[in-house]
N, C-alpha and C. Protein backbone atom coordinates (compact mmCIF):
# COMPACT_ATOMS: atom_id res chain seq x y z
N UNK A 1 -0.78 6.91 -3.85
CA UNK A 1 -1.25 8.26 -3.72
C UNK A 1 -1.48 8.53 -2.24
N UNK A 2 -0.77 9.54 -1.77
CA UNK A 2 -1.14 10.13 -0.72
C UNK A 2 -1.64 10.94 -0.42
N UNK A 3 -2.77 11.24 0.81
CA UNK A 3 -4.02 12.38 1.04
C UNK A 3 -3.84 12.64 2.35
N UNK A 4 -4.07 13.91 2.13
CA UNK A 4 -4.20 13.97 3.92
C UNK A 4 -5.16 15.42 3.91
N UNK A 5 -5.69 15.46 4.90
CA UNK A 5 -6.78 16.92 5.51
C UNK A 5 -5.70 18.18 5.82
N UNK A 6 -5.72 18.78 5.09
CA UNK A 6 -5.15 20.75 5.18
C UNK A 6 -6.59 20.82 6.18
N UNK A 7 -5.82 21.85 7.23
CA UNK A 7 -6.42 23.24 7.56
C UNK A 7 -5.62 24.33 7.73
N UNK A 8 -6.78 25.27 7.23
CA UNK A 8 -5.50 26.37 6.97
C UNK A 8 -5.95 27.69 8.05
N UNK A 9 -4.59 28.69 8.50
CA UNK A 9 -5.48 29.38 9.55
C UNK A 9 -4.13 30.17 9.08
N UNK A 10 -4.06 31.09 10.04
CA UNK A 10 -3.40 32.58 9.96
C UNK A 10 -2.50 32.56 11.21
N UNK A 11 -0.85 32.42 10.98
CA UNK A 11 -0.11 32.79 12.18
C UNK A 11 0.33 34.22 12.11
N UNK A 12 0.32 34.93 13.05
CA UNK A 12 0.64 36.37 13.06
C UNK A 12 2.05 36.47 13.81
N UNK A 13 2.88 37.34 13.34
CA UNK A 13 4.39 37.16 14.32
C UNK A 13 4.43 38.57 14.58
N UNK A 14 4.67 38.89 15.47
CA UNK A 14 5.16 40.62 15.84
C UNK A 14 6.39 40.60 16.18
N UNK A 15 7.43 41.71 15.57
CA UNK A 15 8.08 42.37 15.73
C UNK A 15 8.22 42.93 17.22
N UNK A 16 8.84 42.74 18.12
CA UNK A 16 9.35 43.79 19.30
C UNK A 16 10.98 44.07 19.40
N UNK A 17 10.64 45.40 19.75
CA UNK A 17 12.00 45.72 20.04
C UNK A 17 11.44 47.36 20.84
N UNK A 18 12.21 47.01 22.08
CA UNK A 18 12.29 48.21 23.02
C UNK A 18 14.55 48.25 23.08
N UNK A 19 14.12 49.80 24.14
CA UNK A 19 15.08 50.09 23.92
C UNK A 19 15.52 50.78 25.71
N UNK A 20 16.68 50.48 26.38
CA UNK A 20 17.01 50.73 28.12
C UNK A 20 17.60 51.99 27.99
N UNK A 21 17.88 53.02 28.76
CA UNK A 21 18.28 53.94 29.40
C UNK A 21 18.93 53.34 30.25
N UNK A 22 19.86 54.30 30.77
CA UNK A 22 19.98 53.79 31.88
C UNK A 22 19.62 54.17 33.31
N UNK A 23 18.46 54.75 33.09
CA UNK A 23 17.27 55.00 34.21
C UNK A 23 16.82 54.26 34.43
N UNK A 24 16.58 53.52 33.05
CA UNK A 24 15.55 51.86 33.32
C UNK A 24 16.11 50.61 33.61
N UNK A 25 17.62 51.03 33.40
CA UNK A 25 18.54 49.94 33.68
C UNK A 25 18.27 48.65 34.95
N UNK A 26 17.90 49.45 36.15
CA UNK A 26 17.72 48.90 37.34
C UNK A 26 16.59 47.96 36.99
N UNK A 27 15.23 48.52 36.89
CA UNK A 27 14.57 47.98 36.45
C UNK A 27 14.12 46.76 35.42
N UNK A 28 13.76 45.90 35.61
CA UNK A 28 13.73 44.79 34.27
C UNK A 28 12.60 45.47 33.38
N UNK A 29 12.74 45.28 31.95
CA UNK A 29 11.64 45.81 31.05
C UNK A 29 10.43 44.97 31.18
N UNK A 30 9.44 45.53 30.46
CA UNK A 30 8.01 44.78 30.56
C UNK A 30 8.05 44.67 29.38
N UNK A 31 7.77 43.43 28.85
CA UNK A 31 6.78 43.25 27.23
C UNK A 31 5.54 42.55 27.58
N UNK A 32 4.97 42.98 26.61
CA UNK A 32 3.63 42.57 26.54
C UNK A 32 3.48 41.73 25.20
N UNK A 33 3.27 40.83 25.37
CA UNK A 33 2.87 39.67 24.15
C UNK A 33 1.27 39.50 23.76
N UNK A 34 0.90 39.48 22.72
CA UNK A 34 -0.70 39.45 22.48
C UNK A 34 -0.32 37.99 21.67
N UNK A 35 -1.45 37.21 21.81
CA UNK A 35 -1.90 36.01 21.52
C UNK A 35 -3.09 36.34 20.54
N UNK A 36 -3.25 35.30 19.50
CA UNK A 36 -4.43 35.27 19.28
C UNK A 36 -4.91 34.00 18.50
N UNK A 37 -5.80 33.66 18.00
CA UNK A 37 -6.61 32.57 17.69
C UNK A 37 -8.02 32.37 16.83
N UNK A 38 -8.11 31.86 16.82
CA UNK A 38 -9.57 31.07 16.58
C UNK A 38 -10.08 29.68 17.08
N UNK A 39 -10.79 29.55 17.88
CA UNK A 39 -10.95 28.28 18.48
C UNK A 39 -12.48 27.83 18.25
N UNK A 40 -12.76 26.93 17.41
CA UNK A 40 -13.58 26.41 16.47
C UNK A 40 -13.93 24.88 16.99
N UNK A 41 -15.56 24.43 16.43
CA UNK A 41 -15.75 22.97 16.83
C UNK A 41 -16.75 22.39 15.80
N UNK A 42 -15.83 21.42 14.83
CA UNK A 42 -15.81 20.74 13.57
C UNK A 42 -17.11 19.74 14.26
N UNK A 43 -18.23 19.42 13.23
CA UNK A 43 -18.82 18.14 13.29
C UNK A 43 -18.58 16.99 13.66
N UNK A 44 -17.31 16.56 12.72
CA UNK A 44 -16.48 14.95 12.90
C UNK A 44 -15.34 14.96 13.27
N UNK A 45 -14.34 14.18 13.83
CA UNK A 45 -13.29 14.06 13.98
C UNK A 45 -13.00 12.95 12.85
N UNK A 46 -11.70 13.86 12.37
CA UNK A 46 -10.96 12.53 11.10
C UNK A 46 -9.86 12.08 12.00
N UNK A 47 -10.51 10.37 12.14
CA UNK A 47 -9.14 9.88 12.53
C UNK A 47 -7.72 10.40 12.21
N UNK A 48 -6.78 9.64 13.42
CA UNK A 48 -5.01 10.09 12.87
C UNK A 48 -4.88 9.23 11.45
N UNK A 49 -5.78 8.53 11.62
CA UNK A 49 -5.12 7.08 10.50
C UNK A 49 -5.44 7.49 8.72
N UNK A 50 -6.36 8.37 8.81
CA UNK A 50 -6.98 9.19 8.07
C UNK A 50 -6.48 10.43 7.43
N UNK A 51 -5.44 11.05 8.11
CA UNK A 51 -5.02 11.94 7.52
C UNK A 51 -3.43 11.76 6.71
N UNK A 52 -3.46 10.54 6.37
CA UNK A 52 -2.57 10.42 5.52
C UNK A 52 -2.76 8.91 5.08
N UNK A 53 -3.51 8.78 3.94
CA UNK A 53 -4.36 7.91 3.46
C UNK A 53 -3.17 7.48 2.13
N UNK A 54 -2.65 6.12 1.90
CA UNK A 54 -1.81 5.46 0.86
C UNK A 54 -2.70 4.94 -0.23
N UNK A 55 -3.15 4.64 -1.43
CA UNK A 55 -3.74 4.39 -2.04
C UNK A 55 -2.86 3.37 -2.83
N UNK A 56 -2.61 1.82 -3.40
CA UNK A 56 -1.64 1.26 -3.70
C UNK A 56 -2.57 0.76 -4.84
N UNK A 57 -1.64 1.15 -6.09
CA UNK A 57 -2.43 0.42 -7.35
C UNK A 57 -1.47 -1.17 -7.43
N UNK A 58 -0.92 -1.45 -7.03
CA UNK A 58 0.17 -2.25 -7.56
C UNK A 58 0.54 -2.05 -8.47
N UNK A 59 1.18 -3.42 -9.51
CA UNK A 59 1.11 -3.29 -10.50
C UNK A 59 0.19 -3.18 -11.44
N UNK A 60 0.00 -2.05 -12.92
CA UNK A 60 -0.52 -1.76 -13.56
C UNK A 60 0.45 -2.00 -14.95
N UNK A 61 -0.57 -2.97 -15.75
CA UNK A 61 -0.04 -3.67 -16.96
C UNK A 61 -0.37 -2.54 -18.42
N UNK A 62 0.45 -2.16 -18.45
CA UNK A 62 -0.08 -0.76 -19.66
C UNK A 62 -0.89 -1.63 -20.69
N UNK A 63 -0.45 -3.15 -21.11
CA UNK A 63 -1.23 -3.45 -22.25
C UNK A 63 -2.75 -3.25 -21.65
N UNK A 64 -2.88 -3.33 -20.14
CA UNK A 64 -4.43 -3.40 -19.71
C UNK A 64 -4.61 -1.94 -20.32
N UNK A 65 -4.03 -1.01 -19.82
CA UNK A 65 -4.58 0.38 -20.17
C UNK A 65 -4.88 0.90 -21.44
N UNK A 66 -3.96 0.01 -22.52
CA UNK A 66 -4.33 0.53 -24.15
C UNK A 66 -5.17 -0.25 -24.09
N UNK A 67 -6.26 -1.31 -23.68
CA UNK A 67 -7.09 -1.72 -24.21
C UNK A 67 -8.45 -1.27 -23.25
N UNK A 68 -8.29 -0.78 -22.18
CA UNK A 68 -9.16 -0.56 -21.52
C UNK A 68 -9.54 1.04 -21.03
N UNK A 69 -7.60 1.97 -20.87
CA UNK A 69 -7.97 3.13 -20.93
C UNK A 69 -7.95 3.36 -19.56
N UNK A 70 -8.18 2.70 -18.53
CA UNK A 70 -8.09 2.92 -17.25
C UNK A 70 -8.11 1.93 -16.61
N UNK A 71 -7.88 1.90 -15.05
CA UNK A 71 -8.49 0.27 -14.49
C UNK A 71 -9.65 0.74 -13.44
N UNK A 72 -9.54 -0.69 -12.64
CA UNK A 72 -10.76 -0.40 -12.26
C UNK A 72 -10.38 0.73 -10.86
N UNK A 73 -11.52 0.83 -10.19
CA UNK A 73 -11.10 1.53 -9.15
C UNK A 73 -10.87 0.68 -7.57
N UNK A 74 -9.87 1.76 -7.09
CA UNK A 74 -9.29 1.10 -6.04
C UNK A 74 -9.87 1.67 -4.85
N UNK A 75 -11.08 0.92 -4.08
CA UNK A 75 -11.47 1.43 -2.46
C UNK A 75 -10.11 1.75 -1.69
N UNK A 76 -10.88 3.22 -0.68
CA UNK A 76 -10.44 3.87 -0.11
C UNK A 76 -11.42 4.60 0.78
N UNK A 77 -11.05 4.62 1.93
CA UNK A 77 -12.20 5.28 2.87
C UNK A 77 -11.65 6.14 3.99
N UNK A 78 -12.31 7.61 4.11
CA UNK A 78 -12.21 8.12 5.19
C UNK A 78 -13.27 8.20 6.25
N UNK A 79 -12.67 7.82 7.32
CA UNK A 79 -13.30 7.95 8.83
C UNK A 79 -13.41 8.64 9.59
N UNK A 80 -15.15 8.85 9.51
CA UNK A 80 -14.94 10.05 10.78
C UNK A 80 -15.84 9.79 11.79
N UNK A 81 -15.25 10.56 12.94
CA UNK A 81 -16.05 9.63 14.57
C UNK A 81 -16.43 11.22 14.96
N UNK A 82 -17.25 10.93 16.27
CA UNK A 82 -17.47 11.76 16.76
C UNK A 82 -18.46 12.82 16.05
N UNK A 83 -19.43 12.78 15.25
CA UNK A 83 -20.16 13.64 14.57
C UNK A 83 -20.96 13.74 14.90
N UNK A 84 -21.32 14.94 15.55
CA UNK A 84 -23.11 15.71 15.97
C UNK A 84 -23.39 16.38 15.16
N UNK A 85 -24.53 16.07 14.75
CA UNK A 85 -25.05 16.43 13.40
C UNK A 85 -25.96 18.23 13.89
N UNK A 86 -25.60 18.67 15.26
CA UNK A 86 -26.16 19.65 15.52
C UNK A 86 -25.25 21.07 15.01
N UNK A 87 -24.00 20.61 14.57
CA UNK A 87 -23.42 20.86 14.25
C UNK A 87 -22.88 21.15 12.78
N UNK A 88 -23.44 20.44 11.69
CA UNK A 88 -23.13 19.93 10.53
C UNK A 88 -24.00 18.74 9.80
N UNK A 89 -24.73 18.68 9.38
CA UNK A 89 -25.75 17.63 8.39
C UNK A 89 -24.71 16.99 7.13
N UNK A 90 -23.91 17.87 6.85
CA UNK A 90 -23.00 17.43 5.27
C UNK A 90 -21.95 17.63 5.42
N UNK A 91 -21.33 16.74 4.45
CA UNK A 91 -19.84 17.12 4.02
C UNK A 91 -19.75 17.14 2.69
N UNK A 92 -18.85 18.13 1.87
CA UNK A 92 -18.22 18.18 0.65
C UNK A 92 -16.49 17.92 1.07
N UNK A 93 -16.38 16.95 -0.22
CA UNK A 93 -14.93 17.17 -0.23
C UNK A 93 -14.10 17.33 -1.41
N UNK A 94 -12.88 18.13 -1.53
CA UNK A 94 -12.21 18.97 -1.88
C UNK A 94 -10.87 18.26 -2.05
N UNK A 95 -10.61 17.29 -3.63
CA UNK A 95 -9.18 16.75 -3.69
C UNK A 95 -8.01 18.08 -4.66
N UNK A 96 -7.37 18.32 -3.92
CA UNK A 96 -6.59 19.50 -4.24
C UNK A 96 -4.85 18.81 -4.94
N UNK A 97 -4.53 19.36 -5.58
CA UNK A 97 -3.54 18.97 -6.48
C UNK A 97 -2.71 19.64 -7.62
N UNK A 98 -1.66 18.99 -8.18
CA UNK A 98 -1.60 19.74 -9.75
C UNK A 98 -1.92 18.26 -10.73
N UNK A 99 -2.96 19.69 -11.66
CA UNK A 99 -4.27 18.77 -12.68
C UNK A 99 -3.01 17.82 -13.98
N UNK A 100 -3.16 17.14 -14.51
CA UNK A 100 -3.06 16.73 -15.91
C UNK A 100 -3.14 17.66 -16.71
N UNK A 101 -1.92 18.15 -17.83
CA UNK A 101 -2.27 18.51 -18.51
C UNK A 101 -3.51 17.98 -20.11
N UNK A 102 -3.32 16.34 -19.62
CA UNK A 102 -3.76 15.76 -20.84
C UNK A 102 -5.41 15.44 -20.27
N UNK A 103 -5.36 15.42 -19.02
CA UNK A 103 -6.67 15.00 -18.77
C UNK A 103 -7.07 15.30 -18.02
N UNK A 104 -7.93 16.32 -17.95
CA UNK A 104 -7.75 17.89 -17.32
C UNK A 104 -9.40 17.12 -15.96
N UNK A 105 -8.73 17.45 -14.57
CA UNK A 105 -9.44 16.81 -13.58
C UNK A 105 -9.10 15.60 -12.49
N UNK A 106 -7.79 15.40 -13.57
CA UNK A 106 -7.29 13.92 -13.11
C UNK A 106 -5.86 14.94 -12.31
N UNK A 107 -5.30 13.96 -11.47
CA UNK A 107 -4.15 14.44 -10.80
C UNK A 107 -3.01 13.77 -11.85
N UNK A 108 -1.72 14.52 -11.76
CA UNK A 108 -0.94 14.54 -12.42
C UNK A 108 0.22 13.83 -11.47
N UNK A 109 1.19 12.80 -12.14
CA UNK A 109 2.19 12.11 -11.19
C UNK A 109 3.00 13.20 -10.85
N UNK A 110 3.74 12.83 -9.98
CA UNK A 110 5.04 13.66 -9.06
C UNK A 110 6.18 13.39 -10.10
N UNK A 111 6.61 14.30 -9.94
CA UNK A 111 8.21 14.74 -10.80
C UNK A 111 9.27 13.84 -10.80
N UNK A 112 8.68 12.94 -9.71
CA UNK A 112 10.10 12.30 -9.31
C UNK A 112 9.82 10.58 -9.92
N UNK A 113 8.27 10.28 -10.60
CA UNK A 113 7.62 9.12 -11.33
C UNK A 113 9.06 8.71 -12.57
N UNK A 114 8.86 7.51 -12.52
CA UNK A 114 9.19 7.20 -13.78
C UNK A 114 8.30 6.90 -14.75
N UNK A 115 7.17 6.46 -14.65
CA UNK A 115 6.02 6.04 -15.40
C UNK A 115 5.79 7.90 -15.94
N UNK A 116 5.13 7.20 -17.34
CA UNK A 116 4.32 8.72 -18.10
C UNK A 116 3.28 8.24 -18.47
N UNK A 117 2.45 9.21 -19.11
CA UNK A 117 1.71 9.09 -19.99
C UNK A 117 0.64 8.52 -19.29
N UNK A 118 0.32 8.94 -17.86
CA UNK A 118 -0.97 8.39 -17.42
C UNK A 118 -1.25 9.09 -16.04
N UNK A 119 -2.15 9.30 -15.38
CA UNK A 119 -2.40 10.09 -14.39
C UNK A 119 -3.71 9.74 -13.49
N UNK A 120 -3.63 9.94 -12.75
CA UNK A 120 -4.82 9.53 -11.39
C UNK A 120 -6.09 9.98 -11.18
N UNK A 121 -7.14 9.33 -11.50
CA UNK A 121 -8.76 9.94 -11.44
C UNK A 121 -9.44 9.00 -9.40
N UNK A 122 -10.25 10.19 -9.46
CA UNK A 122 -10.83 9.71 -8.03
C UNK A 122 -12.49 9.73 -8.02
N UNK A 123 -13.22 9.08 -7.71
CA UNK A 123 -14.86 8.80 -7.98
C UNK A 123 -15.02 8.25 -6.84
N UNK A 124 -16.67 8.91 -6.97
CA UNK A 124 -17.15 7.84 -5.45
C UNK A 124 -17.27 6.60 -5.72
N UNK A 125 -18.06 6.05 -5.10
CA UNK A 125 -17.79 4.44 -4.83
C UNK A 125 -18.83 3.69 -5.75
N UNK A 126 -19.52 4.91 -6.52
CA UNK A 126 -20.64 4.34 -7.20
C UNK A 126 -19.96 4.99 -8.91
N UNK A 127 -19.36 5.19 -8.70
CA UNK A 127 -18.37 5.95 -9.80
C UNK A 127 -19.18 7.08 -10.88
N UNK A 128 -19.03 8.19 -9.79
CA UNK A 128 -19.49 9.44 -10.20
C UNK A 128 -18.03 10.04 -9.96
N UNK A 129 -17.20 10.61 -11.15
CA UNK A 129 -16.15 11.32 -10.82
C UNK A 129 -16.25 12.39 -10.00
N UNK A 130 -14.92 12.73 -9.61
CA UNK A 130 -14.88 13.48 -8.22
C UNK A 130 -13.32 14.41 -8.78
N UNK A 131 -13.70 15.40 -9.98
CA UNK A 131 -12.40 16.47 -10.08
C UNK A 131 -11.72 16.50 -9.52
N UNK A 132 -10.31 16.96 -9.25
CA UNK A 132 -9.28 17.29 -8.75
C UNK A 132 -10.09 18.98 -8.65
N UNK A 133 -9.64 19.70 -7.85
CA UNK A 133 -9.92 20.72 -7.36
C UNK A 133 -11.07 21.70 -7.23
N UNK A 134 -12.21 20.06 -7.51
CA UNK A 134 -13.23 21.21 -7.24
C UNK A 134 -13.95 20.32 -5.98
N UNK A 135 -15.53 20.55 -5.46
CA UNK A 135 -15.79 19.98 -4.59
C UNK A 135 -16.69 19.35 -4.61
N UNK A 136 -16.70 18.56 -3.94
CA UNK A 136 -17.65 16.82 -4.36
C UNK A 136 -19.16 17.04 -4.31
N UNK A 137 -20.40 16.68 -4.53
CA UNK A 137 -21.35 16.41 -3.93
C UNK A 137 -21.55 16.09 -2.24
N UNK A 138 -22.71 16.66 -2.05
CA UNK A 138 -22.71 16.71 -0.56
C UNK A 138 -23.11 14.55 -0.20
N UNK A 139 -22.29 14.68 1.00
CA UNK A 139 -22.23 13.44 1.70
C UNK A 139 -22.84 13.26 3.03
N UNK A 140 -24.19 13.16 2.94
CA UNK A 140 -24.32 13.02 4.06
C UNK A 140 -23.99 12.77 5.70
N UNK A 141 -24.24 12.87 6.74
CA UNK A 141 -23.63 12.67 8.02
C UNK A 141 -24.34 11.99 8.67
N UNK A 142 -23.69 10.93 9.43
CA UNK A 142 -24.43 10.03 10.39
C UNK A 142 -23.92 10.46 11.98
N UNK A 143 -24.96 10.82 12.90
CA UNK A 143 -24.66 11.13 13.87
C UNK A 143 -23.57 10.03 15.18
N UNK A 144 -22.42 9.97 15.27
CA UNK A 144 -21.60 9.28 15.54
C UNK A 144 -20.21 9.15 14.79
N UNK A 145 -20.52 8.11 13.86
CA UNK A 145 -19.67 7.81 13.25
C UNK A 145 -20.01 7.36 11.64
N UNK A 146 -18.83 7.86 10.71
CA UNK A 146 -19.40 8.57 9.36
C UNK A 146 -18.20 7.82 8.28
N UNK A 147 -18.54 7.08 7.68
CA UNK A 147 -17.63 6.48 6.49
C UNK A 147 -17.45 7.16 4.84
N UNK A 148 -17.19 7.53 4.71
CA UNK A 148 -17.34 7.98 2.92
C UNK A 148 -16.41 7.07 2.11
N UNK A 149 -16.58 6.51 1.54
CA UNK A 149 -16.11 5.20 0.79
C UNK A 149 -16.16 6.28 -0.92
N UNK A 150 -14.64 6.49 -1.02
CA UNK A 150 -14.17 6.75 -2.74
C UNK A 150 -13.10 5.55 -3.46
N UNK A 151 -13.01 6.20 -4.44
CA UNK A 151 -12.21 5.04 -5.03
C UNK A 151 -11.42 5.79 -6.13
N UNK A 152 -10.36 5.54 -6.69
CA UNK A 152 -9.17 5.76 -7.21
C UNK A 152 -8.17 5.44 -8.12
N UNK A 153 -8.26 5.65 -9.58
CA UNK A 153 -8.11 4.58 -10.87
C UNK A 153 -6.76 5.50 -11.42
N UNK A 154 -5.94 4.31 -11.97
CA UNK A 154 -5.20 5.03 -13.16
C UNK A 154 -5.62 4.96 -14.42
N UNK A 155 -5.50 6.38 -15.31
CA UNK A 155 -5.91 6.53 -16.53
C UNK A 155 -4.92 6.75 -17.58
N UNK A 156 -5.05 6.04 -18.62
CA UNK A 156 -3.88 6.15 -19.61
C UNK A 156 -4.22 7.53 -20.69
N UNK A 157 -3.18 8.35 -20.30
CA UNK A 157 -3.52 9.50 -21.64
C UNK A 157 -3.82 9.34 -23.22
N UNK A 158 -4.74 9.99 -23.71
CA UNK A 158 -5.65 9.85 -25.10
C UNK A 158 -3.77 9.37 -25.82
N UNK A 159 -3.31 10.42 -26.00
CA UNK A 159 -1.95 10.11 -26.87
C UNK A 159 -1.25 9.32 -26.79
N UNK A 160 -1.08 8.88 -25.60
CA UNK A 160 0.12 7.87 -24.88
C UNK A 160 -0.89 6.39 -25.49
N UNK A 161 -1.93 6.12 -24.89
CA UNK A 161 -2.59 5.42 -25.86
C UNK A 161 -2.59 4.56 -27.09
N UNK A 162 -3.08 6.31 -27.79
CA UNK A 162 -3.00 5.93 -29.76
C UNK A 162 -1.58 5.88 -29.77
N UNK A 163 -0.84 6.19 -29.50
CA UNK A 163 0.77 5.83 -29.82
C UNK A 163 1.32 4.70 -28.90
N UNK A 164 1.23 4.29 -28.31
CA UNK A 164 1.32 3.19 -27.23
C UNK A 164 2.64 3.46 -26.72
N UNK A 165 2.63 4.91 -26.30
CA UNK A 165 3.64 5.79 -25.76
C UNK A 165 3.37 5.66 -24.08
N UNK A 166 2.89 4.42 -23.26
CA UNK A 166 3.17 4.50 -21.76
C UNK A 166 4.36 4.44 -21.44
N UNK A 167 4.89 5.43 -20.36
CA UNK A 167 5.90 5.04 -19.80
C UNK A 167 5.99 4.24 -18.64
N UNK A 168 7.22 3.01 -18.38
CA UNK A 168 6.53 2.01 -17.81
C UNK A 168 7.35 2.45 -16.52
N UNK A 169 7.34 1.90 -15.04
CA UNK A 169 7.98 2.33 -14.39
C UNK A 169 7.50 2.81 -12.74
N UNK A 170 7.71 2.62 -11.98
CA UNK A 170 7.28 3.33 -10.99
C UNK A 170 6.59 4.94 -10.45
N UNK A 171 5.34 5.04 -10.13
CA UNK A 171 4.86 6.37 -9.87
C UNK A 171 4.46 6.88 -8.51
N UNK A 172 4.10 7.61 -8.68
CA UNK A 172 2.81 8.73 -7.19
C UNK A 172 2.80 9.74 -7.65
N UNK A 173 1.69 9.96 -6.66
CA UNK A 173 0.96 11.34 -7.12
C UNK A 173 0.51 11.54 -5.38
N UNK A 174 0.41 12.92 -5.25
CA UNK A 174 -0.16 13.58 -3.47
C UNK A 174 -0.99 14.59 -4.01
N UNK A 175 -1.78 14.47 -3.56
CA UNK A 175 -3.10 15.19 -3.45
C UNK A 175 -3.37 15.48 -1.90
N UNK A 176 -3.76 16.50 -1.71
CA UNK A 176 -4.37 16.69 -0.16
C UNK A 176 -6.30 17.07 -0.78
N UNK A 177 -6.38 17.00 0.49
CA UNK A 177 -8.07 16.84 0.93
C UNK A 177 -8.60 17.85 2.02
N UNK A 178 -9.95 18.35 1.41
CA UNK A 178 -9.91 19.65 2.57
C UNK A 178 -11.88 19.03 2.85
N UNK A 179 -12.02 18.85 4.03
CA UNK A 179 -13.17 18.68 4.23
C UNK A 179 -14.11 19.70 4.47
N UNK A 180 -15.23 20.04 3.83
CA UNK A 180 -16.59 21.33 4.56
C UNK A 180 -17.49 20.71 4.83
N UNK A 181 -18.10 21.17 6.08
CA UNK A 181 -19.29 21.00 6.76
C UNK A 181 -20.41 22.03 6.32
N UNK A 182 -21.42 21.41 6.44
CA UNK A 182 -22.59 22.43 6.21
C UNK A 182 -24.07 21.65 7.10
């Protein structure tokens, strides 16, 4: 599973078009270009190493999953440096995706999986689930430098299950991650 930090902002493009005489010919034209922006200053810095986070289940033995239903979870941590807390006391975070239809919260594999019948749940580290598209409990901030330690399980669908309908096979799933400060 791959994650990485969206930010999202607004590019604006303008249209120009003038038009010469040939009065103005001699002359070179003037354009005028407008710029614009938002220039903003985040609490933490998320490492480079961080914004595209691999999550590797290895292999996953489906007989484990009909008898267990999921496995365990797999640590994963994002890093963040640089945090003045004058700035920001918290973070929520925000795993964004397309959901399971069977197990509605969990991320759903990529199109291109051969494996079925099972799909990706994410919890903190104390294993309080953590939805797919909604936003986490607040995480405290340490002034400096800031760890949030989640973790990351495959779950075998209710049906796939009772029918011992896993499909076996290679998967992924991408999820992105949107961090808020408060």
């Amino acid at each position: 599973m791959k994650m990485k930090k969206t930010r999202y902002g607004v590019v604006t493009c303008f249209s120009m078009g003038f038009f010469v005489n040939a009065a103005q010919a001699a002359s070179p034209p003037q354009v005028s270009v407008l710029y614009s922006g938002n220039l903003v200053a985040e609490p933490c810095t998320l490492l480079p190493e961080n914004e595209n986070v691999i999550v590797d289940f290895g292999s996953v033995v489906d007989k484990y999953l009909y008898l267990n239903h999921r496995t365990h979870g797999v640590p994963f941590q994002l890093n963040l440096t640089d945090c003045d807390l004058g700035l920001g006391k918290t973070l929520k975070v925000t795993f964004n995706g397309p959901e399971s239809t069977a197990l509605p919260g969990l991320l759903a594999l990529s199109a291109e999986s051969q494996a079925s019948g099972i799909a990706i749940g994410m919890e903190t580290e104390q294993g309080q689930p953590l939805p797919l598209n909604a936003a986490s409990g607040k995480y405290p901030l340490q002034d400096g430098n800031t760890v949030i330690r989640l973790q990351a399980y495959v779950q075998g669908e209710p049906a796939a299950i009772t029918d011992k309908t896993i499909g076996r096979g290679p998967f992924n799933a991408i999820a992105t991650f949107n961090l808020e400060y408060e």
